[in-house]
N, C-alpha and C. Protein backbone atom coordinates (compact mmCIF):
# COMPACT_ATOMS: atom_id res chain seq x y z
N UNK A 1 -63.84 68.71 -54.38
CA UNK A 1 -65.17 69.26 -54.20
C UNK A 1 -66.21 68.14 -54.17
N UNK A 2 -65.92 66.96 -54.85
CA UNK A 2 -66.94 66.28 -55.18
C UNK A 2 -66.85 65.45 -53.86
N UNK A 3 -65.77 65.09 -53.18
CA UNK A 3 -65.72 64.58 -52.07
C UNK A 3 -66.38 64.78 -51.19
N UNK A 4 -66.21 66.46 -50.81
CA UNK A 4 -66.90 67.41 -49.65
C UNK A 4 -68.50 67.03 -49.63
N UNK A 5 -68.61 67.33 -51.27
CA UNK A 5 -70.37 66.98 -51.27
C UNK A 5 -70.81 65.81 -51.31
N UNK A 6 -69.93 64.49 -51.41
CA UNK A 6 -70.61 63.51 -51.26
C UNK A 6 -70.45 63.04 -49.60
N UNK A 7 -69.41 64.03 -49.20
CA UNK A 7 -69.28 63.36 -47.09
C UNK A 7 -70.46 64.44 -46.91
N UNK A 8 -70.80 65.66 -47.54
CA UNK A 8 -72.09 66.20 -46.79
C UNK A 8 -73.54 65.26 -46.85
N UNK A 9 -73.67 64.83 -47.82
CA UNK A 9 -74.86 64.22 -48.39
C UNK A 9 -74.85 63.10 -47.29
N UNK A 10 -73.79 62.08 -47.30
CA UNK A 10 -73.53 61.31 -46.61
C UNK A 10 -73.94 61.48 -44.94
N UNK A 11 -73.40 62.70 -44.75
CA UNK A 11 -73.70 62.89 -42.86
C UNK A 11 -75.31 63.37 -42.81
N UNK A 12 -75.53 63.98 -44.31
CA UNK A 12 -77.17 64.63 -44.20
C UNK A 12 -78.10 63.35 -44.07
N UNK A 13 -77.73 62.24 -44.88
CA UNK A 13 -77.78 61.33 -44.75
C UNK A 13 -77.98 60.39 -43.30
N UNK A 14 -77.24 60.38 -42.56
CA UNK A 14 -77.45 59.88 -41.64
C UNK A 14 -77.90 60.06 -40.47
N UNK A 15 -78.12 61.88 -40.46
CA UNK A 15 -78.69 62.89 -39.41
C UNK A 15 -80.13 62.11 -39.68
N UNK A 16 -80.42 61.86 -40.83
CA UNK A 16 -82.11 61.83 -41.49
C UNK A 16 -82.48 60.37 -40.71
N UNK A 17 -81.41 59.46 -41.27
CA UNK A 17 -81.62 57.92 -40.54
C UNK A 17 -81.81 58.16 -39.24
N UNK A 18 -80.80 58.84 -38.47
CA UNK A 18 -80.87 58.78 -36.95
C UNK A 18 -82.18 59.24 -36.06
N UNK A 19 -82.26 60.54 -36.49
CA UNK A 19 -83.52 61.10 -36.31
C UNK A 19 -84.96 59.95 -36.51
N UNK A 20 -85.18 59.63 -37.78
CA UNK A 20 -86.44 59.05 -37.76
C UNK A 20 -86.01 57.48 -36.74
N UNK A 21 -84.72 56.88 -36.81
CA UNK A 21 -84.90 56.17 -35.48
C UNK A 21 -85.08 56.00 -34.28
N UNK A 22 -85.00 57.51 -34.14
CA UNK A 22 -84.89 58.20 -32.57
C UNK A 22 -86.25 57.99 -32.20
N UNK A 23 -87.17 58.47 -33.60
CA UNK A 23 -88.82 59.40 -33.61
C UNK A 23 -89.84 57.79 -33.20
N UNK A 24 -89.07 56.71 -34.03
CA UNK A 24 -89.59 55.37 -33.64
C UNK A 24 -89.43 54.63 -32.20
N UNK A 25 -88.46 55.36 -31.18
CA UNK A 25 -88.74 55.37 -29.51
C UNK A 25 -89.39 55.56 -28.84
N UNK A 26 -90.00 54.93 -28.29
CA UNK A 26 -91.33 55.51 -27.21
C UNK A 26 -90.76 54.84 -25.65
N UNK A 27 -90.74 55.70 -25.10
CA UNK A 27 -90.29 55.62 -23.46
C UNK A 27 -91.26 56.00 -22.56
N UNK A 28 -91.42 54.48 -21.48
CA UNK A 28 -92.33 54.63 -20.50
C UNK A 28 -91.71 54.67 -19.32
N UNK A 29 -92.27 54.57 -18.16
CA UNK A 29 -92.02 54.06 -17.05
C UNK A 29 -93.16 52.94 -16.11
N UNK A 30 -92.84 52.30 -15.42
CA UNK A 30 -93.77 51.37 -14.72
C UNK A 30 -93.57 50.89 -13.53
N UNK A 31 -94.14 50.94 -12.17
CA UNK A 31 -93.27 50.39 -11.16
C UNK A 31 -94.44 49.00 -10.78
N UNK A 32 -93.85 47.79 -11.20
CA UNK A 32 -94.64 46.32 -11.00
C UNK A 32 -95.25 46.35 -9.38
N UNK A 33 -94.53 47.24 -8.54
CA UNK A 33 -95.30 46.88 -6.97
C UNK A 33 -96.63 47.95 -7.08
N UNK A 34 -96.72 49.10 -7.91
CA UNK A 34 -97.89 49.64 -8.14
C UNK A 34 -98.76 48.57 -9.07
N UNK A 35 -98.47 48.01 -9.62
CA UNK A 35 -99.36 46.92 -10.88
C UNK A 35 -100.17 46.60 -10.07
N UNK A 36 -99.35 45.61 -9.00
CA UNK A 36 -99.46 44.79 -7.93
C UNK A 36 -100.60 45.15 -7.32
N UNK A 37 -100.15 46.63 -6.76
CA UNK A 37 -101.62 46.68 -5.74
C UNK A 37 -102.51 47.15 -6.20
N UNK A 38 -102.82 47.65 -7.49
CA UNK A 38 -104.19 47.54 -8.19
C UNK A 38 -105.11 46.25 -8.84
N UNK A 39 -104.38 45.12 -8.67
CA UNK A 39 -104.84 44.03 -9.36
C UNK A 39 -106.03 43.83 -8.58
N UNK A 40 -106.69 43.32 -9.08
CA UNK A 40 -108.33 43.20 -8.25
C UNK A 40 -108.32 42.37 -7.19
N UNK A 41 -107.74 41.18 -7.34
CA UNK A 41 -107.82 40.36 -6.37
C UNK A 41 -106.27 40.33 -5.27
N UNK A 42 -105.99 41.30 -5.04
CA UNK A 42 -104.79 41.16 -4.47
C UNK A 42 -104.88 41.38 -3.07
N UNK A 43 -106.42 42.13 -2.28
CA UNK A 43 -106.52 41.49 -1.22
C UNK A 43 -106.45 40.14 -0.73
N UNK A 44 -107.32 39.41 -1.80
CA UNK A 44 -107.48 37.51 -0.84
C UNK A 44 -106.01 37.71 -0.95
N UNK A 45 -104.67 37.89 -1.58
CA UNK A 45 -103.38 37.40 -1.04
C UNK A 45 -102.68 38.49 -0.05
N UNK A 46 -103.62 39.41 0.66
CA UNK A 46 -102.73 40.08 1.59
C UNK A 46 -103.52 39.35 2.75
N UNK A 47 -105.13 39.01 2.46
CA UNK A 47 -105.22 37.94 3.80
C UNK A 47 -104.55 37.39 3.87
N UNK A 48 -104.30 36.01 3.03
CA UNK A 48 -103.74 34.88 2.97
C UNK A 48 -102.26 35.49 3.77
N UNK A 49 -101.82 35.70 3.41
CA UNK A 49 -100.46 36.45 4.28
C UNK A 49 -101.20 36.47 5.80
N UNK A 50 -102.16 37.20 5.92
CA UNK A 50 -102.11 37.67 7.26
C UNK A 50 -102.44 36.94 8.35
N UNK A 51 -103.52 35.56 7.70
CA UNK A 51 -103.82 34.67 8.18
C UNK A 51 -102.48 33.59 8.36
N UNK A 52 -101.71 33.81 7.39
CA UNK A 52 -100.20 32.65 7.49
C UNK A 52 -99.24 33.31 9.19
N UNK A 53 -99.24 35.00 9.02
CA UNK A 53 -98.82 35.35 10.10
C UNK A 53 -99.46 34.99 11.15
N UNK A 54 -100.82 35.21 11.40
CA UNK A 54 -101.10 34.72 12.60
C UNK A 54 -101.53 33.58 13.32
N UNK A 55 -101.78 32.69 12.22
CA UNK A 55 -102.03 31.21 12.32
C UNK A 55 -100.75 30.21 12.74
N UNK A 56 -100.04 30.57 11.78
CA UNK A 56 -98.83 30.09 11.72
C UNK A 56 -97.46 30.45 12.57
N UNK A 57 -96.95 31.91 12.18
CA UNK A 57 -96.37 32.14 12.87
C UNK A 57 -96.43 32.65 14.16
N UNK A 58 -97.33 33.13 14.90
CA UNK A 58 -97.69 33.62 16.28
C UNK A 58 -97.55 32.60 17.30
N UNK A 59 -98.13 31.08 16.46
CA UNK A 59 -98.54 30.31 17.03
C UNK A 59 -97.15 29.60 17.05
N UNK A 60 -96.42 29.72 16.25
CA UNK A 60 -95.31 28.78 16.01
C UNK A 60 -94.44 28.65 17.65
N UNK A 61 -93.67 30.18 17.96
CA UNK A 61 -92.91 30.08 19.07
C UNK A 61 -93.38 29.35 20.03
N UNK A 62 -94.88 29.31 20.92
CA UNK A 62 -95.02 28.06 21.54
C UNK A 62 -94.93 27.27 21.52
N UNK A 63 -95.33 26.80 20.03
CA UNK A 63 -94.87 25.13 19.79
C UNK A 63 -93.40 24.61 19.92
N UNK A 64 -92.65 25.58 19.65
CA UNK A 64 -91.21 25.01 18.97
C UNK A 64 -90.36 25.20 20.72
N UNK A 65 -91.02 26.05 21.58
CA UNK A 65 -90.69 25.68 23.20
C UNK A 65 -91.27 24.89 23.58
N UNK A 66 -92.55 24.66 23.71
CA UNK A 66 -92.94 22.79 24.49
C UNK A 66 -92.21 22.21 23.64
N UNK A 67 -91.81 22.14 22.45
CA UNK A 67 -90.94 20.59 21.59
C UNK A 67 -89.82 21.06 22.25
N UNK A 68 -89.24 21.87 22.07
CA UNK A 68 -87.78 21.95 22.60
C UNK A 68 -87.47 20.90 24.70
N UNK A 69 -88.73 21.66 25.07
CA UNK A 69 -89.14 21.36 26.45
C UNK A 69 -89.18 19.90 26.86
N UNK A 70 -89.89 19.01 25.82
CA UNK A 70 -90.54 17.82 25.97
C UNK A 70 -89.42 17.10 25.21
N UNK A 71 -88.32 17.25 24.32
CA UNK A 71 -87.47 16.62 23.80
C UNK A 71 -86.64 16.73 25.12
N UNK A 72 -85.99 17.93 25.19
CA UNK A 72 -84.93 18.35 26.62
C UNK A 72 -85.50 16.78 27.60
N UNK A 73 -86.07 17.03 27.75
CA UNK A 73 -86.87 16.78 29.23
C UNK A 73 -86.39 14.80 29.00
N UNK A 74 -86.84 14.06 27.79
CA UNK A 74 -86.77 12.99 27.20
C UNK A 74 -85.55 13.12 27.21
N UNK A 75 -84.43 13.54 26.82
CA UNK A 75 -83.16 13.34 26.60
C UNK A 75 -82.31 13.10 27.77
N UNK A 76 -83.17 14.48 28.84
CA UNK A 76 -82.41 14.11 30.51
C UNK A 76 -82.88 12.92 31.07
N UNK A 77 -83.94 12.69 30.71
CA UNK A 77 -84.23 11.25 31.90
C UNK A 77 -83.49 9.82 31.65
N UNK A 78 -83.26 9.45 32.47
CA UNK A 78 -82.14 8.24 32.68
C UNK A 78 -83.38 6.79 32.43
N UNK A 79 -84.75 7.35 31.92
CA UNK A 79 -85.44 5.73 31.90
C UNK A 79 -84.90 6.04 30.05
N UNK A 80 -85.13 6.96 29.38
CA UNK A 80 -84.55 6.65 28.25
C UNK A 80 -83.49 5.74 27.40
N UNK A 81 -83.41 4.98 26.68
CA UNK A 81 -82.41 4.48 26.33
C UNK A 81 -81.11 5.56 25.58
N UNK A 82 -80.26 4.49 25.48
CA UNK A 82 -79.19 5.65 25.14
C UNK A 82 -79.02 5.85 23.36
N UNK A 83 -79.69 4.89 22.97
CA UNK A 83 -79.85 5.01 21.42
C UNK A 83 -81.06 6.14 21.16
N UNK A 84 -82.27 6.02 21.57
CA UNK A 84 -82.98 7.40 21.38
C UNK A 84 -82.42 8.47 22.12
N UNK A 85 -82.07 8.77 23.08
CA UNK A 85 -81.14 9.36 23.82
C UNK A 85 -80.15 10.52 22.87
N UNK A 86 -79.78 10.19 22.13
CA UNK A 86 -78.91 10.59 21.29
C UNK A 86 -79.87 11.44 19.97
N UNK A 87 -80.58 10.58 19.49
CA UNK A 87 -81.50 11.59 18.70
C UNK A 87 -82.49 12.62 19.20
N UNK A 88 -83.07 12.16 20.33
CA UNK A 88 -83.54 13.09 20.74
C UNK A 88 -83.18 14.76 21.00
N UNK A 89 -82.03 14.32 21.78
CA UNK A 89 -80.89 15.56 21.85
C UNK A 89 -80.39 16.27 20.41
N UNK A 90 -80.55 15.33 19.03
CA UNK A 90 -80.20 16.15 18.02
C UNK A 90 -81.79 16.96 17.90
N UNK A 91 -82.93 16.59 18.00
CA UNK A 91 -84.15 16.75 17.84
C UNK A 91 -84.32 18.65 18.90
N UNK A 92 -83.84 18.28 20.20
CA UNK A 92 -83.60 19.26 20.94
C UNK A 92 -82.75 19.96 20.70
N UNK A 93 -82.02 19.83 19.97
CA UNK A 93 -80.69 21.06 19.74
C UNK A 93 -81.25 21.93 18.91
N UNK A 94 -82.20 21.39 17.52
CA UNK A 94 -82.39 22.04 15.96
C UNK A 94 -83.40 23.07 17.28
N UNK A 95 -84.72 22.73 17.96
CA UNK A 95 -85.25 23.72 18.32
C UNK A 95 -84.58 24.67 19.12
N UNK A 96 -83.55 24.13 20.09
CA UNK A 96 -83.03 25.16 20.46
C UNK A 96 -82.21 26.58 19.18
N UNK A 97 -81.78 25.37 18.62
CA UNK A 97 -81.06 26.42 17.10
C UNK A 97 -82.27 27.72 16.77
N UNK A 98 -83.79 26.87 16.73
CA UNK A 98 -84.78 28.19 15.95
C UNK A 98 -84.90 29.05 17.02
N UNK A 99 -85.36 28.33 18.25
CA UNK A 99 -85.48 29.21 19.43
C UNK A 99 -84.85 30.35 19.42
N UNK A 100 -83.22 29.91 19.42
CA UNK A 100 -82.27 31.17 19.48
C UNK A 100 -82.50 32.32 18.47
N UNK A 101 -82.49 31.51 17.40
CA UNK A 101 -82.77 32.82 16.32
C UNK A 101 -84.03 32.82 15.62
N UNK A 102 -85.06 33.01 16.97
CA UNK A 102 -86.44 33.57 16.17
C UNK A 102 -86.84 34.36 15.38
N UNK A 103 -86.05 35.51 15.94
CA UNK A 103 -86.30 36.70 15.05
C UNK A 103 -86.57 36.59 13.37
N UNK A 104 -84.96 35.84 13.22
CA UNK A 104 -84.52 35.47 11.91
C UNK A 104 -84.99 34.26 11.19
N UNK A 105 -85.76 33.37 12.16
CA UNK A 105 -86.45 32.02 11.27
C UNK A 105 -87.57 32.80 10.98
N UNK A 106 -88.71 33.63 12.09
CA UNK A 106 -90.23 34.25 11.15
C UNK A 106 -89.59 35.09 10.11
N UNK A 107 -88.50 35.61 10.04
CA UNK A 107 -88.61 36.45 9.15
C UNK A 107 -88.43 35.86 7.56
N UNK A 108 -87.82 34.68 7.79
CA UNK A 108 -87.31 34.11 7.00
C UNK A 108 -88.44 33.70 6.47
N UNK A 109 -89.67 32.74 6.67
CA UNK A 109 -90.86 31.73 7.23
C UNK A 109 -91.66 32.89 6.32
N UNK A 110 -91.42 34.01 6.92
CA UNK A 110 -92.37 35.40 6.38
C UNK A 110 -92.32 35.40 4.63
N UNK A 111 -90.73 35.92 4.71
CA UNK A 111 -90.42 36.36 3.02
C UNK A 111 -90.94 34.85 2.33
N UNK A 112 -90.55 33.78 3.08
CA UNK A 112 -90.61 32.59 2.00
C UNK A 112 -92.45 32.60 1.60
N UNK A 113 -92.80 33.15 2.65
CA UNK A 113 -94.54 32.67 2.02
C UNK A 113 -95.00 34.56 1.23
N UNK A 114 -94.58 35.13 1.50
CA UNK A 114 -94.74 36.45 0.67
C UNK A 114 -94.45 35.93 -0.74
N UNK A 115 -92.90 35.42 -1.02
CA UNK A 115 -92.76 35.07 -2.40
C UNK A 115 -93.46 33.99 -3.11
N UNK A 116 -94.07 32.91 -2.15
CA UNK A 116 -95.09 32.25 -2.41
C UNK A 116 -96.60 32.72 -3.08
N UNK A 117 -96.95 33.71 -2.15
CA UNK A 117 -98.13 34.35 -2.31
C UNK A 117 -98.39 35.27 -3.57
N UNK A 118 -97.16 35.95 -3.43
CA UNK A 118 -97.21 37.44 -3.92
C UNK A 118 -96.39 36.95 -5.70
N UNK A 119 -95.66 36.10 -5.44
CA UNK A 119 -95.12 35.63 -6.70
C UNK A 119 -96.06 35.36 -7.99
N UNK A 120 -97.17 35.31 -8.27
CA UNK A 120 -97.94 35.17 -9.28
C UNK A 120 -98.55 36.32 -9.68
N UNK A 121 -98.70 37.21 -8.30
CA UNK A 121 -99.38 38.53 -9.06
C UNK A 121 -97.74 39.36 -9.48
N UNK A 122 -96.96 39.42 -9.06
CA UNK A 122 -95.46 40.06 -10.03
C UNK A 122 -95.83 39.51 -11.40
N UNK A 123 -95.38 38.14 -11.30
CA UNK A 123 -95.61 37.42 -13.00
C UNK A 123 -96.65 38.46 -13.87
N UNK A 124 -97.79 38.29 -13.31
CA UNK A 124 -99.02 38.65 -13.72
C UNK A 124 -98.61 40.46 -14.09
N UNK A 125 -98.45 40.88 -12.83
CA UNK A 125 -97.83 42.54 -13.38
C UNK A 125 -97.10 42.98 -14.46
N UNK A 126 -95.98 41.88 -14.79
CA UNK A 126 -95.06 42.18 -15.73
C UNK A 126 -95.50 42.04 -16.68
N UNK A 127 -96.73 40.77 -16.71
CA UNK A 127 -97.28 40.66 -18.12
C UNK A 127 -97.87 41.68 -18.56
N UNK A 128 -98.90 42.12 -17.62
CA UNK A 128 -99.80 43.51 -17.84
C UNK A 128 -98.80 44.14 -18.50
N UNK A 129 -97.34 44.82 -17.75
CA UNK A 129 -96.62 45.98 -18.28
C UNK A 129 -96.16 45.81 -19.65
N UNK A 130 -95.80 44.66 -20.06
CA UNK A 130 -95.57 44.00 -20.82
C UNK A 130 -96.61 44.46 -22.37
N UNK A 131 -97.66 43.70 -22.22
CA UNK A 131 -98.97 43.58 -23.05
C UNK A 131 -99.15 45.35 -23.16
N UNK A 132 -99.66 46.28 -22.04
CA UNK A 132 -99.81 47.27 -22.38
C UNK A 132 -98.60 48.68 -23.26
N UNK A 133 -97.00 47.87 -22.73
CA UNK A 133 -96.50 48.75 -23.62
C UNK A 133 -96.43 48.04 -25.05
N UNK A 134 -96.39 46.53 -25.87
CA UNK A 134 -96.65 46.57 -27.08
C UNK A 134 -98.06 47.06 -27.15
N UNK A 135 -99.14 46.83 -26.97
CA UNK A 135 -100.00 47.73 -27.37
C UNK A 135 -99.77 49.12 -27.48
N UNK A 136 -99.63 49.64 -26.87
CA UNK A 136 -99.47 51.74 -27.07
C UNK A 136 -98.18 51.99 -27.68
N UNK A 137 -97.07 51.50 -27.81
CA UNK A 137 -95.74 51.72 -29.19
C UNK A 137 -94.90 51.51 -27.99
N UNK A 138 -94.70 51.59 -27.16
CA UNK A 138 -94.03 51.59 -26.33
C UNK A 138 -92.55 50.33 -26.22
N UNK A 139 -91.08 51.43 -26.50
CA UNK A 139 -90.22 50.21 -27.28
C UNK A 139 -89.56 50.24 -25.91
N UNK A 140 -89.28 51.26 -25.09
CA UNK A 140 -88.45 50.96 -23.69
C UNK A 140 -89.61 51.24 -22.33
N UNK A 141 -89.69 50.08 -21.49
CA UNK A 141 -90.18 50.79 -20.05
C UNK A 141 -89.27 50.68 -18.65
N UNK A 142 -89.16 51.41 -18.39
CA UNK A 142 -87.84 51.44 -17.18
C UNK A 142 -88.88 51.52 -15.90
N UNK A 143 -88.13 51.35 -15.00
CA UNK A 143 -88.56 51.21 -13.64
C UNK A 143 -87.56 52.65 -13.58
N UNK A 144 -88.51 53.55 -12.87
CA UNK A 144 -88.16 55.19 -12.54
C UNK A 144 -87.65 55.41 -11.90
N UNK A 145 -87.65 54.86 -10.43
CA UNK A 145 -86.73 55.28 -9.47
C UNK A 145 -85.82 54.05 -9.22
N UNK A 146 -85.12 53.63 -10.24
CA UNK A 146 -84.04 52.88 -10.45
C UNK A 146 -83.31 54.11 -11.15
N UNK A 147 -83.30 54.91 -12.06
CA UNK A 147 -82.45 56.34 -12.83
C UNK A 147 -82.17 56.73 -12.03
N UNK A 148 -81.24 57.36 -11.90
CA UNK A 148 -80.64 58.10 -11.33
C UNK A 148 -81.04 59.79 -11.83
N UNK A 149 -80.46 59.71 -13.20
CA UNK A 149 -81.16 60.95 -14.37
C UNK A 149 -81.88 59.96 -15.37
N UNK A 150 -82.92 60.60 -15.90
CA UNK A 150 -83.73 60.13 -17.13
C UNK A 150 -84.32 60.99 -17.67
N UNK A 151 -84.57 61.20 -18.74
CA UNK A 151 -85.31 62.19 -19.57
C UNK A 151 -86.87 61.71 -19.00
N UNK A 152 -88.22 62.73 -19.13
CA UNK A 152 -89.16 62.48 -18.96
C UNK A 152 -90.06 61.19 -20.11
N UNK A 153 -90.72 60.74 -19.04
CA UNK A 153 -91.27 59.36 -19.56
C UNK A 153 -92.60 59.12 -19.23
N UNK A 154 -93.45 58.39 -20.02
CA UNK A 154 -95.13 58.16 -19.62
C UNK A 154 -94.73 57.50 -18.32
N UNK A 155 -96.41 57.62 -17.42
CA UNK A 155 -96.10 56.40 -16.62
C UNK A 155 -97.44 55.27 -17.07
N UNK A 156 -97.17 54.17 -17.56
CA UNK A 156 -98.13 53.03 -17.93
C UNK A 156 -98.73 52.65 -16.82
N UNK A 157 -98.99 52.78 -16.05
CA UNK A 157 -100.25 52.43 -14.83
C UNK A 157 -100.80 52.91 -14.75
N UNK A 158 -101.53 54.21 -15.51
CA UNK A 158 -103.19 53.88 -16.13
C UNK A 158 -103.63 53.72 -17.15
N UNK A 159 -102.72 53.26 -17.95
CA UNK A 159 -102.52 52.33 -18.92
C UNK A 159 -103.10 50.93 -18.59
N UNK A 160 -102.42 50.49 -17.55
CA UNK A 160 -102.66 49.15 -17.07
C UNK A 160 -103.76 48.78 -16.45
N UNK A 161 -104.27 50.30 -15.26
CA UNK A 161 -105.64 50.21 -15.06
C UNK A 161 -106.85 50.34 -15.78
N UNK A 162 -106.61 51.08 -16.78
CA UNK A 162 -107.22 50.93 -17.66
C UNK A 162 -107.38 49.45 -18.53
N UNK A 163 -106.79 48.44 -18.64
CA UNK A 163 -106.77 47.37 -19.20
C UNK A 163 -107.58 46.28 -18.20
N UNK A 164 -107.10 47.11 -17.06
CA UNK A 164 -107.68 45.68 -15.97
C UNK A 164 -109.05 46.36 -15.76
N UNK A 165 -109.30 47.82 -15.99
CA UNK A 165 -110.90 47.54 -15.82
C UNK A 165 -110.98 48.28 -14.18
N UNK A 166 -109.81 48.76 -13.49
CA UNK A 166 -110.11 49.21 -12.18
C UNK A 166 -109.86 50.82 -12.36
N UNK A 167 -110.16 51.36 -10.98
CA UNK A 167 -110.14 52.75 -10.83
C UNK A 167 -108.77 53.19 -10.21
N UNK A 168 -107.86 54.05 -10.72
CA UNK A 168 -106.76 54.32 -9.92
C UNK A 168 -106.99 55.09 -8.17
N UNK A 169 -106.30 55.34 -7.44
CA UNK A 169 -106.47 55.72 -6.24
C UNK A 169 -105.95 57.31 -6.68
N UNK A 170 -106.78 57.91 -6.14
CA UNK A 170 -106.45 59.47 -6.28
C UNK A 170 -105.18 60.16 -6.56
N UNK A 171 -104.04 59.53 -4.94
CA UNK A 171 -103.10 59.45 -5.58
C UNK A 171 -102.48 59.25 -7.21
N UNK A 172 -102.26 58.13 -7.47
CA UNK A 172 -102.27 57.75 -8.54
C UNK A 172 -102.93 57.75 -9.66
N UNK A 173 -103.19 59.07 -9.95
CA UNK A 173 -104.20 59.63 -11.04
C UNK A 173 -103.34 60.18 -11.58
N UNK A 174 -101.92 60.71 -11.18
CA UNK A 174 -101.71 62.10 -11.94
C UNK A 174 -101.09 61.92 -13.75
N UNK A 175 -101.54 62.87 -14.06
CA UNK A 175 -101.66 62.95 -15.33
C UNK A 175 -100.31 62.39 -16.46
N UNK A 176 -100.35 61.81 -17.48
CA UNK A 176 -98.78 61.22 -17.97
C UNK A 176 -98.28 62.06 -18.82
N UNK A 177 -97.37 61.73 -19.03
CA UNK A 177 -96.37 63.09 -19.52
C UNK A 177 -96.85 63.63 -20.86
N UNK A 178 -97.84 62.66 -21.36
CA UNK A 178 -97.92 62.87 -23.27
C UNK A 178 -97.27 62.26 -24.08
N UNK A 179 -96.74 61.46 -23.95
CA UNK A 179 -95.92 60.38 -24.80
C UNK A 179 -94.63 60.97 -24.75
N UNK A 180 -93.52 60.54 -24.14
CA UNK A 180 -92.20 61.33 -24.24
C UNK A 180 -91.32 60.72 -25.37
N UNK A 181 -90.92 61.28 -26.08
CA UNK A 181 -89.81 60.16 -27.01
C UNK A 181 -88.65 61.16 -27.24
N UNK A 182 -88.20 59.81 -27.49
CA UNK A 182 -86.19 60.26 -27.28
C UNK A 182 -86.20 60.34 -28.76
């Protein structure tokens, strides 16, 4: 008998622990590309992008055909020597190489200056998400439509707008769950 009541006490016991550890969970959600586009200054870096596209890359394919053109052209002529001759033609091959796969060098040219650009305001987002869930208790924040299933969860981005001081977009007003805890 004394057994029974000390394994009951024992499991009553640990129902009590579990529970108030459960009650000390606070579960959010946050998606960093929403952070992103509320940050105040995150137009100057969608110019900056747009100006890299059209400065840069629009302009690029002409250039990289007259070089291709004007190397070719140097490599065929017989006043050339045969020692530049030879580099030149490596010089003409690489543009022919981008030429061929334009598609895939801007795109490439693209992402590399996006992650350039855009790479400090992520940092910057995570910190926000970061800073605003230790502030509000917040012990887990998941990215939401990474679950598959999840129990209901705040969403901290107006949390975050609220920290930065901006106005959410209508959209992104709707109301948070009330603190969900597991």
């Amino acid at each position: 008998m004394k057994k029974v009541l000390s394994l009951v006490a024992a499991s009553f016991a640990l129902v009590l622990i579990g529970n108030y550890a459960n009650a000390q969970n606070k579960f959010g959600h946050a998606s960093i590309e929403d952070v992103v586009y509320i940050l105040p200054d995150i137009k100057k870096a969608d110019s900056i992008l747009q100006k890299f596209r059209k400065d840069s890359l629009e302009n690029a394919l002409p250039f990289y055909l007259n070089e291709y053109k004007r190397k070719d052209s140097i490599a065929k002529s017989p006043a050339t020597p045969a020692a530049i001759k030879q580099t030149v033609q490596n010089e003409a091959a690489q543009y022919a190489q981008i030429l061929q796969n334009w598609d895939q060098f801007m795109q490439s040219e693209l992402q590399r200056k996006q992650s350039e650009v855009y790479g400090p305001y992520f940092s910057k987002a995570y910190e926000l998400i970061n800073t605003v869930a230790k502030e509000n208790g917040y012990t887990w924040v998941f990215k939401q439509d990474a679950l598959l299933v999840a129990p209901q969860t705040d969403d901290l981005l107006p949390l975050v707008a609220k920290k930065l001081g901006v106005k959410l977009p209508p959209a992104a007003t709707e109301p948070a769950t009330g603190g969900a805890k597991k």
